[in-house]
C-alpha atoms as a PDB file:
ATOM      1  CA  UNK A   1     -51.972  -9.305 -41.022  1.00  0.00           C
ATOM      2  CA  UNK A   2     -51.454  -7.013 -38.140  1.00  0.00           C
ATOM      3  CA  UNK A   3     -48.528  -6.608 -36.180  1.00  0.00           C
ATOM      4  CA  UNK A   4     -47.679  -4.824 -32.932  1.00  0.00           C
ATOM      5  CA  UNK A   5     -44.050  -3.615 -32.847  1.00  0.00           C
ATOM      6  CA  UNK A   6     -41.822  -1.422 -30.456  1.00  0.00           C
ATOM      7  CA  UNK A   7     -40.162   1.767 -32.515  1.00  0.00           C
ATOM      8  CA  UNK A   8     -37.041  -0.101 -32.294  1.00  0.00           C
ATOM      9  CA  UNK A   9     -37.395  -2.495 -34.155  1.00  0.00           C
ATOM     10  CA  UNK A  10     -39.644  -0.932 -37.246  1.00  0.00           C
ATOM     11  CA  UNK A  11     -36.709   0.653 -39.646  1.00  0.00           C
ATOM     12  CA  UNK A  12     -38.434   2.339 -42.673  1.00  0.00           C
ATOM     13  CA  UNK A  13     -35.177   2.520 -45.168  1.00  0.00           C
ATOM     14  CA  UNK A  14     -35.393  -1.164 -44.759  1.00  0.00           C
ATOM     15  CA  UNK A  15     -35.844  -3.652 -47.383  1.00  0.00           C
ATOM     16  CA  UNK A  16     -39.512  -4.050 -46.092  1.00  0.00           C
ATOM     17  CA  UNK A  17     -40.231  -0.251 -45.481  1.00  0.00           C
ATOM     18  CA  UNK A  18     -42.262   0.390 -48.732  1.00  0.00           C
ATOM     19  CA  UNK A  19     -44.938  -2.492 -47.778  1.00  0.00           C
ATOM     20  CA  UNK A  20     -45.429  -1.773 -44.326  1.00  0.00           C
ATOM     21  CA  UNK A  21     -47.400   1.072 -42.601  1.00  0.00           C
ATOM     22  CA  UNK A  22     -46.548   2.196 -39.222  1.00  0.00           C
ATOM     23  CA  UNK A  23     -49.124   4.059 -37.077  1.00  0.00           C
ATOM     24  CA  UNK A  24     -48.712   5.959 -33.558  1.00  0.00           C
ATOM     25  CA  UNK A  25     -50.632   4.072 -30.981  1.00  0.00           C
ATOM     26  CA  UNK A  26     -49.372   6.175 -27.965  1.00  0.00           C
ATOM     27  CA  UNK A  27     -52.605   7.308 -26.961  1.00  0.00           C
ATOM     28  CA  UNK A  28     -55.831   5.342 -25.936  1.00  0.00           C
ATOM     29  CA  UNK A  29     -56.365   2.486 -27.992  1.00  0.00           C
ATOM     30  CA  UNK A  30     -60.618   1.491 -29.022  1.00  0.00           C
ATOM     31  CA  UNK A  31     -61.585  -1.672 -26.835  1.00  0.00           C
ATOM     32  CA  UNK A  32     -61.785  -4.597 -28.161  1.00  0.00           C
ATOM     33  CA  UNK A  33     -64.607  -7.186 -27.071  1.00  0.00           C
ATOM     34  CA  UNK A  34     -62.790 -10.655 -27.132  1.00  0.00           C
ATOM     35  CA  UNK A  35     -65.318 -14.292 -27.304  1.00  0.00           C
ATOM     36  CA  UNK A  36     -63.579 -17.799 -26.496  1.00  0.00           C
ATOM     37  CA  UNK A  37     -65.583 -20.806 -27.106  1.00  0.00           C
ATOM     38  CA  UNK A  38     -64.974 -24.433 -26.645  1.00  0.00           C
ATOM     39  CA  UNK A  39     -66.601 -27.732 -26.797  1.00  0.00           C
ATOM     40  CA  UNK A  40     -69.779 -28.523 -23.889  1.00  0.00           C
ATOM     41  CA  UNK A  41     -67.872 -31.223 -21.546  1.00  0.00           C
ATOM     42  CA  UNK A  42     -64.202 -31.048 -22.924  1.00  0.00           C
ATOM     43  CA  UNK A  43     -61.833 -29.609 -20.688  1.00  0.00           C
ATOM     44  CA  UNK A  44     -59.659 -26.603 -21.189  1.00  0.00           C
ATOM     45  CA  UNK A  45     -55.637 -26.403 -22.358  1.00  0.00           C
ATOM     46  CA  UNK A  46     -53.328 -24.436 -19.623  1.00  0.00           C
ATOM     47  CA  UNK A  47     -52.546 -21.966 -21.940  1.00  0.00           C
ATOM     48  CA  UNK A  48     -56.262 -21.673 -22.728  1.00  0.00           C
ATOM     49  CA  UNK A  49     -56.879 -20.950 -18.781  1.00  0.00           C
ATOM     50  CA  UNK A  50     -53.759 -18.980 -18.573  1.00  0.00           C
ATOM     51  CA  UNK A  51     -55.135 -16.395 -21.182  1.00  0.00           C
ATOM     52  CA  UNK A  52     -58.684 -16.536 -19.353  1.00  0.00           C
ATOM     53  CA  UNK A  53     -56.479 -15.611 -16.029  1.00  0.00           C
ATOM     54  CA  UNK A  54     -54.296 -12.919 -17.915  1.00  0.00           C
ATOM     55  CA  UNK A  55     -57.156 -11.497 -19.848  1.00  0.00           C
ATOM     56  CA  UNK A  56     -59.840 -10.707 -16.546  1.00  0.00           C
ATOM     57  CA  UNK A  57     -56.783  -9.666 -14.415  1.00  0.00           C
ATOM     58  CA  UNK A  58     -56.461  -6.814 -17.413  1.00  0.00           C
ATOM     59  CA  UNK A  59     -60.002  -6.194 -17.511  1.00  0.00           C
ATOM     60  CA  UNK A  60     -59.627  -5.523 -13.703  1.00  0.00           C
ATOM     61  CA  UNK A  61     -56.631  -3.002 -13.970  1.00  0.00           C
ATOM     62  CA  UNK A  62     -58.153  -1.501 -16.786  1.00  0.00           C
ATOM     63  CA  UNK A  63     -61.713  -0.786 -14.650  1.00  0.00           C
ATOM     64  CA  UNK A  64     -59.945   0.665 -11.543  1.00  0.00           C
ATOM     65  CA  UNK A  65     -59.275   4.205 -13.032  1.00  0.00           C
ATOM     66  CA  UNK A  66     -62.646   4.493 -14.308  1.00  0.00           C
ATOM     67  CA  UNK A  67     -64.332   3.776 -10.993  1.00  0.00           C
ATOM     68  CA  UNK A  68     -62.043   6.154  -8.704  1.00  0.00           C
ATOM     69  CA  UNK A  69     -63.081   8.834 -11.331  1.00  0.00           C
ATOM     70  CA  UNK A  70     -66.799   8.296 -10.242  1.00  0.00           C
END
C-alpha cells in the first residue's frame, strides 16, 4: 500500500526502515482524476457528501492560480 507521511514521523534506522521507501514529494505532485459512483435512487452517506464538498472546494483552489496566469 501507499502511505503519505510527514518527515517526522518516517525514521529509517527503525525496525521498519529496510521495507519501506521514502520519496521527496516537495514539488508538484501528477493529478490525479478521482470517479465516485453509487447506486441510481439511493441516497448518499454524510461523509460521502462531505468528501464531494472537500474534494470540488480543492479543485477550486487548485484552478485559481492557473487562471490569474492567463
Amino acid at each position: 500500500g501507499v502511505a503519505l507521511l510527514p518527515d517526522l514521523v518516517y525514521r529509517p534506522w527503525s525496525l521498519e526502515g529496510d521495507r519501506i521507501e521514502s520519496r521527496d514529494i516537495s514539488g508538484s505532485l501528477p493529478v490525479v482524476q478521482v470517479g465516485m459512483v453509487w447506486r441510481r435512487g439511493s441516497g448518499l452517506p454524510q461523509a460521502a457528501r462531505d468528501f464531494i464538498g472537500l474534494a470540488q472546494s480543492q479543485r477550486m483552489v487548485r484552478q485559481r492560480p492557473e487562471k490569474i496566469g492567463r
